[in-house]
Protein backbone atom coordinates (compact mmCIF):
# COMPACT_ATOMS: atom_id res chain seq x y z
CA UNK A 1 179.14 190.68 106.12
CA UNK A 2 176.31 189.04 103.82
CA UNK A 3 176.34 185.61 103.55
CA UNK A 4 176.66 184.12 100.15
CA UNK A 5 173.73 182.89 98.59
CA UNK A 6 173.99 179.50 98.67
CA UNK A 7 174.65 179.65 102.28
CA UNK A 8 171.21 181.63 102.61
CA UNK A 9 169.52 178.75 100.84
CA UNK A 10 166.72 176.60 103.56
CA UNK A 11 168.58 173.75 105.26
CA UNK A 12 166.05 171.12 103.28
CA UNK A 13 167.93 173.10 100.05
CA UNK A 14 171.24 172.65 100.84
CA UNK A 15 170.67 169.04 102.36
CA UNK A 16 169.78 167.82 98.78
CA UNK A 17 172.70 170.05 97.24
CA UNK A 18 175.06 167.93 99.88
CA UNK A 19 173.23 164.46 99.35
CA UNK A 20 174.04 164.78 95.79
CA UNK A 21 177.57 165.45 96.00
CA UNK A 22 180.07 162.34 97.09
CA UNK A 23 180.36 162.38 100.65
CA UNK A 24 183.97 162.89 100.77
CA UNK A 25 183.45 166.06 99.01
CA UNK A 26 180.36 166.39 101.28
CA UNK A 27 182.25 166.17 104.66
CA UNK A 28 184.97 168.78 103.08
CA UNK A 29 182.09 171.73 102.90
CA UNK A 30 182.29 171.78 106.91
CA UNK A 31 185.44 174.25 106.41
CA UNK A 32 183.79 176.95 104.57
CA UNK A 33 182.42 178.96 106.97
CA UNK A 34 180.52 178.09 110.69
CA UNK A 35 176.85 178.01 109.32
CA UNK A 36 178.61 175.11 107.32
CA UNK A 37 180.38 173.32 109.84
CA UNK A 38 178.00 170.85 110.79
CA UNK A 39 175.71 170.57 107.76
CA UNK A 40 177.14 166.92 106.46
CA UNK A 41 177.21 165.57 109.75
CA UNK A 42 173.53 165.95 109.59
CA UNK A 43 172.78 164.20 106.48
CA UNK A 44 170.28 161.70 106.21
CA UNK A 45 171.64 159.49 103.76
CA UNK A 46 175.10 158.28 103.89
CA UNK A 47 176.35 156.66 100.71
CA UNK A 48 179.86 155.10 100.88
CA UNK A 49 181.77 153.32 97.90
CA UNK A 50 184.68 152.06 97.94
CA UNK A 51 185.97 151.77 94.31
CA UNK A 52 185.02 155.43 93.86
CA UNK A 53 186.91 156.31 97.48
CA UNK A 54 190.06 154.47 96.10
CA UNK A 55 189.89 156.25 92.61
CA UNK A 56 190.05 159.97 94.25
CA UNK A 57 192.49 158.46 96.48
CA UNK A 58 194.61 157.42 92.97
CA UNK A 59 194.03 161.09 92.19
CA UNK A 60 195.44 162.94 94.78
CA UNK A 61 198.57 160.43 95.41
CA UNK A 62 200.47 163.31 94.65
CA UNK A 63 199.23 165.96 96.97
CA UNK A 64 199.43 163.67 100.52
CA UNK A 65 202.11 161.04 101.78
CA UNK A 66 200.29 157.62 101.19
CA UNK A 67 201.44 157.11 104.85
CA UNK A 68 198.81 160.06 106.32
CA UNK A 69 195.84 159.23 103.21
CA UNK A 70 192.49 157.94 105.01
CA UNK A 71 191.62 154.83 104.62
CA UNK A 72 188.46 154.31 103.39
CA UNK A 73 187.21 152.23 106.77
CA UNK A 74 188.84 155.00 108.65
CA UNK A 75 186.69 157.39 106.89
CA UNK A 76 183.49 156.02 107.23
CA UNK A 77 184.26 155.61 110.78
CA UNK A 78 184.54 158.85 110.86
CA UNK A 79 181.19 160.04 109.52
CA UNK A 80 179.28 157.62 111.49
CA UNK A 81 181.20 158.93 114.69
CA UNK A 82 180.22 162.69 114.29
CA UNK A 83 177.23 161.92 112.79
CA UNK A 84 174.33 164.44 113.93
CA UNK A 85 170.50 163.05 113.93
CA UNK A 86 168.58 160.00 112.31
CA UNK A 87 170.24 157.90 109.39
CA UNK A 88 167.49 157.32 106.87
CA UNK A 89 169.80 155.52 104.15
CA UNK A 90 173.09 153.48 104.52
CA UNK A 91 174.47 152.63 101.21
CA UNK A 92 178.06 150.64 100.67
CA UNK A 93 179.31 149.37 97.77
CA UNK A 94 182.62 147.18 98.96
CA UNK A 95 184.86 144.46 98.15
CA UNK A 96 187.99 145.19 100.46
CA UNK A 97 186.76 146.22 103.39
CA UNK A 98 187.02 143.17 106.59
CA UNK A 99 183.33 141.48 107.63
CA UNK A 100 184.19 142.81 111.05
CA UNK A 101 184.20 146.24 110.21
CA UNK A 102 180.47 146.05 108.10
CA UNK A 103 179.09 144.66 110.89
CA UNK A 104 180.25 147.09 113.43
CA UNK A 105 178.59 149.54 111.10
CA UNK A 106 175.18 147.51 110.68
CA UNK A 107 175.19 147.54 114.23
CA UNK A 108 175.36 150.91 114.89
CA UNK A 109 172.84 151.43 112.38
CA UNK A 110 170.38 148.92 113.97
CA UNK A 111 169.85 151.02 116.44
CA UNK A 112 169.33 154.05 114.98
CA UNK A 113 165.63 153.41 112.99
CA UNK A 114 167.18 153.24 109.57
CA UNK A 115 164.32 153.33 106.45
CA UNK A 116 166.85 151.66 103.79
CA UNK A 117 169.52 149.83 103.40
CA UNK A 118 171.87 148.87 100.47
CA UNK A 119 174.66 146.82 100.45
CA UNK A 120 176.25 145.57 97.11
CA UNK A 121 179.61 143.22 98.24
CA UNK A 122 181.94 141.81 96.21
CA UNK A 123 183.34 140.16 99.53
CA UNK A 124 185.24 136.50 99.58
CA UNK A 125 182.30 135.76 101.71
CA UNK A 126 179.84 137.43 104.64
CA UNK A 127 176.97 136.51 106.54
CA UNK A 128 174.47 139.13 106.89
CA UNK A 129 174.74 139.66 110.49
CA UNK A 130 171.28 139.23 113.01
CA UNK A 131 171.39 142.98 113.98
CA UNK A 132 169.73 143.31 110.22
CA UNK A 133 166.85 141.41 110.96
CA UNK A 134 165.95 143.43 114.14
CA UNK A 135 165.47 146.98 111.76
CA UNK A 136 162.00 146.75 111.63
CA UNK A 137 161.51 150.50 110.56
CA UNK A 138 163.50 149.18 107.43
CA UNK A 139 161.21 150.11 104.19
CA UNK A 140 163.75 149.13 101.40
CA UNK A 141 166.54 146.65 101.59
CA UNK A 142 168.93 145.50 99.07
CA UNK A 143 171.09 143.13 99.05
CA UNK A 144 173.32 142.52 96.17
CA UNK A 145 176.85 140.07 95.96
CA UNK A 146 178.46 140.65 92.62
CA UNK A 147 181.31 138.48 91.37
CA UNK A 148 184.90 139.49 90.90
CA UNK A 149 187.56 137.66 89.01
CA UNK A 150 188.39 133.94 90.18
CA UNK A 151 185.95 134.36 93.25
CA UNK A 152 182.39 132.92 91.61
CA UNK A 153 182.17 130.09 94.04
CA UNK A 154 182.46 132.62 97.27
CA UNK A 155 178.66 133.66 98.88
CA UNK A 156 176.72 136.08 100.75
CA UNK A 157 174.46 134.41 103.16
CA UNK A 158 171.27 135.73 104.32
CA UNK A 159 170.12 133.47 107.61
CA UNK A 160 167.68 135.25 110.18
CA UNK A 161 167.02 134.08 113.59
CA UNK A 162 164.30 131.23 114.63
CA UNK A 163 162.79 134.24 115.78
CA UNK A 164 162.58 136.36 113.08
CA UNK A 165 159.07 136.93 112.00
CA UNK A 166 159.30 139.43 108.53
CA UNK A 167 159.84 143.06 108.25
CA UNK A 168 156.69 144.48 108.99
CA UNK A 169 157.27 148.20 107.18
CA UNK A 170 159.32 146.57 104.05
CA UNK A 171 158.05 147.90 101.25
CA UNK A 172 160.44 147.10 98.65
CA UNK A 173 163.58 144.26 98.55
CA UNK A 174 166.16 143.27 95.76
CA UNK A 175 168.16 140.04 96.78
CA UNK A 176 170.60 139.71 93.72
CA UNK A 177 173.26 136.85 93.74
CA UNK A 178 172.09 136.18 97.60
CA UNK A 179 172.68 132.28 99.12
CA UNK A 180 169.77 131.61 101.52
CA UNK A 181 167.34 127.98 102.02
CA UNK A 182 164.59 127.61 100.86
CA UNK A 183 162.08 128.55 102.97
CA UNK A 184 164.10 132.01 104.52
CA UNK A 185 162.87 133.29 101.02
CA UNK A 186 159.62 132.30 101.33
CA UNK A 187 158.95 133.45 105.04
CA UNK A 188 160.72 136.62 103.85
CA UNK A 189 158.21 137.62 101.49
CA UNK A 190 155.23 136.18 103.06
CA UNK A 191 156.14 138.09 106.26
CA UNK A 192 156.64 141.42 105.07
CA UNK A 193 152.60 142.34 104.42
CA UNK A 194 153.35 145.98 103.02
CA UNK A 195 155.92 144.68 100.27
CA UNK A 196 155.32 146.37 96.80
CA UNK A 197 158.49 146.01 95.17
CA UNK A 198 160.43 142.38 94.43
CA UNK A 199 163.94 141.89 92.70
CA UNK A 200 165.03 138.52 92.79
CA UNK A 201 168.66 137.64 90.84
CA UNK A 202 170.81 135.05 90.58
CA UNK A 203 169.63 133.44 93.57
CA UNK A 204 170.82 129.52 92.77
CA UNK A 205 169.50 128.43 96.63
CA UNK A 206 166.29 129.12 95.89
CA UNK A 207 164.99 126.65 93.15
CA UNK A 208 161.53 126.63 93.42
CA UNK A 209 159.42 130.75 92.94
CA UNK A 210 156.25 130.75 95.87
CA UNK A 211 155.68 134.06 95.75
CA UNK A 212 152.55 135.11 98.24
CA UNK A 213 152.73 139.29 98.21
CA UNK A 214 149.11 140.51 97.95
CA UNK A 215 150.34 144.21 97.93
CA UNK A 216 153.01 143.42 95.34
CA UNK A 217 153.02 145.77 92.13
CA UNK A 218 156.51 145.63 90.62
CA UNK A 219 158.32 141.93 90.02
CA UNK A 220 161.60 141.57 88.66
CA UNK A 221 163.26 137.88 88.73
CA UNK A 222 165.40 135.61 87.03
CA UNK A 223 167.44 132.42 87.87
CA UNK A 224 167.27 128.57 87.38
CA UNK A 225 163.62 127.57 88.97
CA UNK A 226 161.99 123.98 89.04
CA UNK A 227 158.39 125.60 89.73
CA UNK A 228 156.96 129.37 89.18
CA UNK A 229 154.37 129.83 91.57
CA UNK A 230 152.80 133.26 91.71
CA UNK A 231 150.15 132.55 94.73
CA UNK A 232 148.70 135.88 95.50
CA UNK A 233 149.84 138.99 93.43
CA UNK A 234 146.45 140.17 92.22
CA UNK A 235 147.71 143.80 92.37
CA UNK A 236 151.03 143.23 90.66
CA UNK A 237 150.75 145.70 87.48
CA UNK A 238 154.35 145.27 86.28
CA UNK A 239 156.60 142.04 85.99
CA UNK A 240 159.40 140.79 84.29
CA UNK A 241 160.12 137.06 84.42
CA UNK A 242 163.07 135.00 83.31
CA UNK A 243 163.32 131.30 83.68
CA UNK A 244 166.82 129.54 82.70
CA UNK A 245 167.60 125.81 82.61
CA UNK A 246 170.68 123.91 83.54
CA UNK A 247 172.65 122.32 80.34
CA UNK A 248 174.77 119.07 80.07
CA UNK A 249 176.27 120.88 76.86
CA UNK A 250 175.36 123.67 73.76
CA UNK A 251 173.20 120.53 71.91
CA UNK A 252 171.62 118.92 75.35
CA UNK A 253 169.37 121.16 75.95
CA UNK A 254 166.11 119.69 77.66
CA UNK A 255 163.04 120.69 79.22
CA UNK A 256 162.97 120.74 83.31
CA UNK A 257 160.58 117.38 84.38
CA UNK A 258 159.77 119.40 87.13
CA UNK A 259 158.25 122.02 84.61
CA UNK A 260 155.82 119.76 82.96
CA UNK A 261 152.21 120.51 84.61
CA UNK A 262 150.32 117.50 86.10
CA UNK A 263 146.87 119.18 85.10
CA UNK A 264 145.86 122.26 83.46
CA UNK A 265 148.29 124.42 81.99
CA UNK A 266 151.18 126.82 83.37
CA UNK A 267 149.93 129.84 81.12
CA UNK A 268 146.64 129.61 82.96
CA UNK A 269 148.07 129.13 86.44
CA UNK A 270 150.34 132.27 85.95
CA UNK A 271 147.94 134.37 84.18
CA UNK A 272 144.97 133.50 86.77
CA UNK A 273 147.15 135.73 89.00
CA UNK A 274 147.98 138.86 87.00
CA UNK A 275 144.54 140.59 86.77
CA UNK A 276 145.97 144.05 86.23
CA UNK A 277 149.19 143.26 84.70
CA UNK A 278 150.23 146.35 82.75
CA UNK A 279 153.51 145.88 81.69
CA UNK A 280 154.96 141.79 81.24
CA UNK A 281 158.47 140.78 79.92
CA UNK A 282 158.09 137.01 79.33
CA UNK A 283 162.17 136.40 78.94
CA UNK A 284 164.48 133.40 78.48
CA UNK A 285 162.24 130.30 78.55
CA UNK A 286 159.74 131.11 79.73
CA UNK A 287 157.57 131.51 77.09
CA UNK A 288 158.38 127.48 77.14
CA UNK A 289 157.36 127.32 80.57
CA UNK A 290 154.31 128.86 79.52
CA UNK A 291 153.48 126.65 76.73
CA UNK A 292 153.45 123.58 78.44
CA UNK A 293 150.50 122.02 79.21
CA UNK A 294 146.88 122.55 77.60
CA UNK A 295 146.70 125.61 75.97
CA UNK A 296 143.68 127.23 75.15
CA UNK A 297 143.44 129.93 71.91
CA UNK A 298 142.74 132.34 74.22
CA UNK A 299 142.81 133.05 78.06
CA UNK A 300 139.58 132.89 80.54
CA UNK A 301 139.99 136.53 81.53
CA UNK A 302 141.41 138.67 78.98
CA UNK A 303 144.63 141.03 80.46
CA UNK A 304 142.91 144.06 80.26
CA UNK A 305 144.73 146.15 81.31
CA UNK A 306 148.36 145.17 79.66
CA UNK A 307 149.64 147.95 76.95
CA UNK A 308 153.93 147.18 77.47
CA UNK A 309 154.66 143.67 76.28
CA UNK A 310 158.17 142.27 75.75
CA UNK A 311 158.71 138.21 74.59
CA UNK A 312 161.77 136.08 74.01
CA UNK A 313 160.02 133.77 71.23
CA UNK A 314 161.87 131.02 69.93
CA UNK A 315 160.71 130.49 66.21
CA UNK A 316 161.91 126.76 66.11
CA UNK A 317 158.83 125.52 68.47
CA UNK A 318 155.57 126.15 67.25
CA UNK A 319 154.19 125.82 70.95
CA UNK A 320 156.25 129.06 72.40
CA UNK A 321 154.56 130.90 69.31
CA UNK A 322 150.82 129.28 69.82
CA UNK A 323 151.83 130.72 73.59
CA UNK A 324 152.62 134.25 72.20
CA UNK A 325 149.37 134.16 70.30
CA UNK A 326 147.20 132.83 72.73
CA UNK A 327 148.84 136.13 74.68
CA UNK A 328 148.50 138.43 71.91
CA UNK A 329 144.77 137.74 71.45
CA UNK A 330 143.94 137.82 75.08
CA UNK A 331 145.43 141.75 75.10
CA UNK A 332 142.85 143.87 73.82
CA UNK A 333 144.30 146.87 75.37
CA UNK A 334 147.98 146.37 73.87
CA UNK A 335 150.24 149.67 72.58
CA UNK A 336 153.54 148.66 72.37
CA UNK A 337 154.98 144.78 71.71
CA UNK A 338 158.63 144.14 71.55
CA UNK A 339 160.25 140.47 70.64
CA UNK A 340 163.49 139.29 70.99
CA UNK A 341 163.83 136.36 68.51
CA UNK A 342 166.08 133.33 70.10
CA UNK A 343 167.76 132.04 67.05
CA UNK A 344 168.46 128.87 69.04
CA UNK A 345 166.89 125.46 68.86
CA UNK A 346 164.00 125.03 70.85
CA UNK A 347 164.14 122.72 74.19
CA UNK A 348 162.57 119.10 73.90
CA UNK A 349 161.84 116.44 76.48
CA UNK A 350 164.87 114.14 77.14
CA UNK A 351 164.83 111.04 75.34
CA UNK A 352 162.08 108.63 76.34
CA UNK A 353 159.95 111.20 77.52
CA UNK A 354 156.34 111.63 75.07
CA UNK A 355 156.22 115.35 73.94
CA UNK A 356 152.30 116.49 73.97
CA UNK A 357 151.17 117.41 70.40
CA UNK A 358 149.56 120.65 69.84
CA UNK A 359 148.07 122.06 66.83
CA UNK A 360 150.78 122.85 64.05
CA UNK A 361 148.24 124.87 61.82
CA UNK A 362 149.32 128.10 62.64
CA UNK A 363 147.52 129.69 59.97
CA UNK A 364 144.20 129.52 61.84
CA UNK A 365 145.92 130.70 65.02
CA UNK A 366 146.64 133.76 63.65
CA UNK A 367 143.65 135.21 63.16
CA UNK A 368 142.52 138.08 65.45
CA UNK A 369 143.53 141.75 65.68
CA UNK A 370 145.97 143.74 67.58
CA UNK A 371 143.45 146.39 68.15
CA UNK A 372 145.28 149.01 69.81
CA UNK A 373 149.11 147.97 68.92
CA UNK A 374 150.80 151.13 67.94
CA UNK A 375 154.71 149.93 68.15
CA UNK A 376 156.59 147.16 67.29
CA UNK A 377 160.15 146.94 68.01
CA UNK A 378 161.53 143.15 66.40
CA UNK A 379 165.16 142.06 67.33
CA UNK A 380 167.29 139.36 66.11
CA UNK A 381 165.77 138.58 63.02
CA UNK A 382 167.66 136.35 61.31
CA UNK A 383 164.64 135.44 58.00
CA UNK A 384 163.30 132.36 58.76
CA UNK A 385 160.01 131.64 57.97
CA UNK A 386 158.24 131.52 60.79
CA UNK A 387 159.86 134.53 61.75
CA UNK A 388 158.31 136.37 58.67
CA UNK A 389 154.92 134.89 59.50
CA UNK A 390 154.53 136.51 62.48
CA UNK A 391 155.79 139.85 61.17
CA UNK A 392 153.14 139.50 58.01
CA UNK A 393 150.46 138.72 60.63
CA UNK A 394 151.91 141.65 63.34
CA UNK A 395 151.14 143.86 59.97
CA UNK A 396 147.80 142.69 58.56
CA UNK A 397 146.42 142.32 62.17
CA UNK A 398 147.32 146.18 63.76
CA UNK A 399 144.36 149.06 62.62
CA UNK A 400 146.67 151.78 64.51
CA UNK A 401 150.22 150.94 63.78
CA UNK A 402 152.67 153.46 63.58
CA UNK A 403 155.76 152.19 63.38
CA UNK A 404 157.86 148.56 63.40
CA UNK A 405 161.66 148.78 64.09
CA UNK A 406 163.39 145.71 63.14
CA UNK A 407 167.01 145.38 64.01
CA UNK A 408 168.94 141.84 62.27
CA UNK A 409 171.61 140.31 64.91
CA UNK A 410 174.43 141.84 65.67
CA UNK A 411 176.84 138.83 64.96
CA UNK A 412 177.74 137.92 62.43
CA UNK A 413 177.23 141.81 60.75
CA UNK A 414 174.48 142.07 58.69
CA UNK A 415 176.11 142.75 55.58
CA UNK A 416 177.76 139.18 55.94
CA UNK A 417 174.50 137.30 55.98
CA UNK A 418 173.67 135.57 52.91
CA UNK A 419 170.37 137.30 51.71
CA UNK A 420 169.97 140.26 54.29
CA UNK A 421 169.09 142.80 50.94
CA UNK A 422 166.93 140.36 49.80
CA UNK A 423 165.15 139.70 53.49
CA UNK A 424 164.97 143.44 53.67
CA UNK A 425 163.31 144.16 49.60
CA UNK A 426 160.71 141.23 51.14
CA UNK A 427 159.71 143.43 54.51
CA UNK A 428 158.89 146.83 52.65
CA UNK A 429 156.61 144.64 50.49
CA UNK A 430 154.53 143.31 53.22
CA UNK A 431 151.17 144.60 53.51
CA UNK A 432 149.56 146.45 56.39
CA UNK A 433 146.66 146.83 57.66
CA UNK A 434 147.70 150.56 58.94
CA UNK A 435 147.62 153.20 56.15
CA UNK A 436 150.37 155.47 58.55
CA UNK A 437 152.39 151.76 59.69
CA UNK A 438 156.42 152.75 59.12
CA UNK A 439 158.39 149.84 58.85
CA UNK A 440 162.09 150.52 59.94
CA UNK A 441 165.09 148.48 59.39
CA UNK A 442 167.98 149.24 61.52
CA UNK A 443 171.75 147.95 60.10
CA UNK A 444 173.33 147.77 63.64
């Protein structure tokens, strides 16, 4: 009897036809014929979640006695017990399952040379167990604790041993709502030599950013930090960084003491260490960060490389925009720019504190040209006008631009705002520098 064709297909074939099917339905094709039978026990990644286990359970209520259904534990009991081969990938996605039973899983896995591991819990609370920190073949690992309803004070602790000295293959790690001291994050990064890829979340533990990767090329972070120190990432060619603040209340809003630079300036510090940035989202504050401190009108060592830049600006301080300048003219290879205008008012030092004065003639300032800026996307733009300013300068400053989206906020609507159609009759009447510049005005 010929054998189907799919059955005829290489086993590398029909491993990436299983690996891309859920694994229940996965473990089911072991009934179609022999050649079959043990084909999903010898996959290589194992992917497990439980809110998609309990929906096909919902589904096929009416087909088995809820008495006989698997449980979900059972079932991935059940695929690690007949497993065939190595593991290369354990993903779980949980927030039901008992500690016990993750960690008699982790440990199985620890010994069996797994290259990644993701686990995204939405558990009461778990310590990541030590078996963990002895997978030193691990080259990703991501560790994510989301939030369900009424359980935003429970955590998901990452403590090594005293002996624990890095992950020497770890090439890429996402911690993302993760409770850990200080310096576990820091002797994390710092001992993991080959790491390329960084996602940090949500993180409230760790309050002050060291981060000392010299193979790192892709940052992603945001959370509440007292300090950003970026002490060796000379290869990092894509970063996004947002920097939040604690508030005693929507009107006390202030500037972190600890941000405030003893001597030089935070935009040089950070910059000094981005040599072949390529793509930057400056987001939240800190542009603010940024500003504090001498600024100069434009950086030491042009970015030369950057083309992808995205800003949160706040148009109420004119030392976040002197910082987007001072940006904007040190980019001689930019393409594309996006802004995000924060219709808020800006930060200031708490009362008592003396606020630095920096230039407030921004008409000077803006004076250079976007050589190579082909798109502009503009969000949030609510007419004020500073915010015009920079949109008049964006178009008399850009040789090459071919288009500028510019999208008004989406609350209130903006056929409710007082003076949108005139805002908009005053944008199409701005001149540019660009004979082919299209200037786009999306209604959302």
């Amino acid at each position: 009897m010929e054998l189907d064709r799919i059955s005829s297909l290489p086993n590398d074939v029909t491993e990436k036809i299983l690996s891309r099917l859920p694994l229940r339905e996965a473990v089911r094709t072991s009934v179609l014929s022999s050649k079959w039978r043990y084909k999903s026990a010898m996959l290589q990644d194992l992917k497990f979640n439980e809110y998609d286990w309990r929906e096909s359970q919902n589904r096929e209520v009416d087909d088995y006695d809820d008495q006989i259904q698997t449980t979900f534990v059972n079932m991935v009991d059940h695929v690690l017990l007949l497993h065939i081969g190595p593991i290369r990938k354990f993903a779980l996605s949980a927030d039901e399952v008992a500690t016990r039973d993750i960690d008699r899983w982790l440990t199985h896995l620890s010994r069996n040379s797994i290259k990644e591991l993701v686990l995204c819990l939405g558990l009461s609370e778990y310590h990541i167990p030590l078996c963990v920190f002895s997978c030193q073949d691990l080259v990703l690992l991501e560790l994510t604790k989301y939030f369900l309803r009424d359980s935003n004070l429970t955590k998901a602790w990452l403590k090594p041993p005293s002996t624990f000295k890095g992950f020497r293959s770890l090439k890429s790690l996402q911690l993302v709502g993760i409770t850990m001291a200080q310096h576990v994050f820091e002797n994390l990064i710092c001992c993991s030599p080959l790491l390329e890829r960084l996602i940090l979340r949500h993180c409230a533990s760790v309050t002050t950013l060291n981060i000392d990767a010299p193979n790192l090329k892709f940052l992603d972070i945001f959370g509440v930090f007292r300090v950003v120190n970026l002490k060796s990432t000379l290869n990092l060619t894509d970063a996004s960084i947002g920097v939040d603040i604690y508030t005693d209340g929507p009107n006390q809003r202030w500037v972190p003491v600890s941000w405030v630079p003893s001597s030089s300036s935070n935009l040089l510090k950070i910059f000094d260490h981005l040599p072949h940035i390529r793509r930057l989202a400056i987001k939240l504050h800190f542009l603010k960060y940024l500003s504090l401190g001498a600024l100069p009108e434009k950086l030491p060592k042009p970015c030369e490389y950057l083309n992808v830049l995205f800003m949160v600006i706040c148009f109420d301080d004119p030392d976040a925009i002197l910082t987007a300048l001072c940006i904007l003219r040190s980019s001689p290879a930019l393409q594309e720019l996006e802004i995000l205008m924060d219709g808020r008012k800006k930060l200031t030092r708490r009362p008592g504190v003396v606020e630095e004065q920096k230039s407030s003639c921004l008409d000077v300032s803006y004076n250079c040209t976007l050589s190579q800026l082909r798109l502009v996307k503009i969000t949030e733009i609510s007419g004020v006008k500073a915010e015009l300013d920079f949109i008049r300068f964006l178009l008399l400053s850009s040789p090459l631009l071919e288009r500028m989206t510019i999208t008004p906020p989406q609350f209130p609507k903006p056929a409710s705002v007082d003076g949108f159609p005139k805002l908009v009759k005053e944008l199409l009447q701005f001149k540019r520098e660009s004979k082919h510049a299209e200037i786009i005005l999306q209604d959302t």
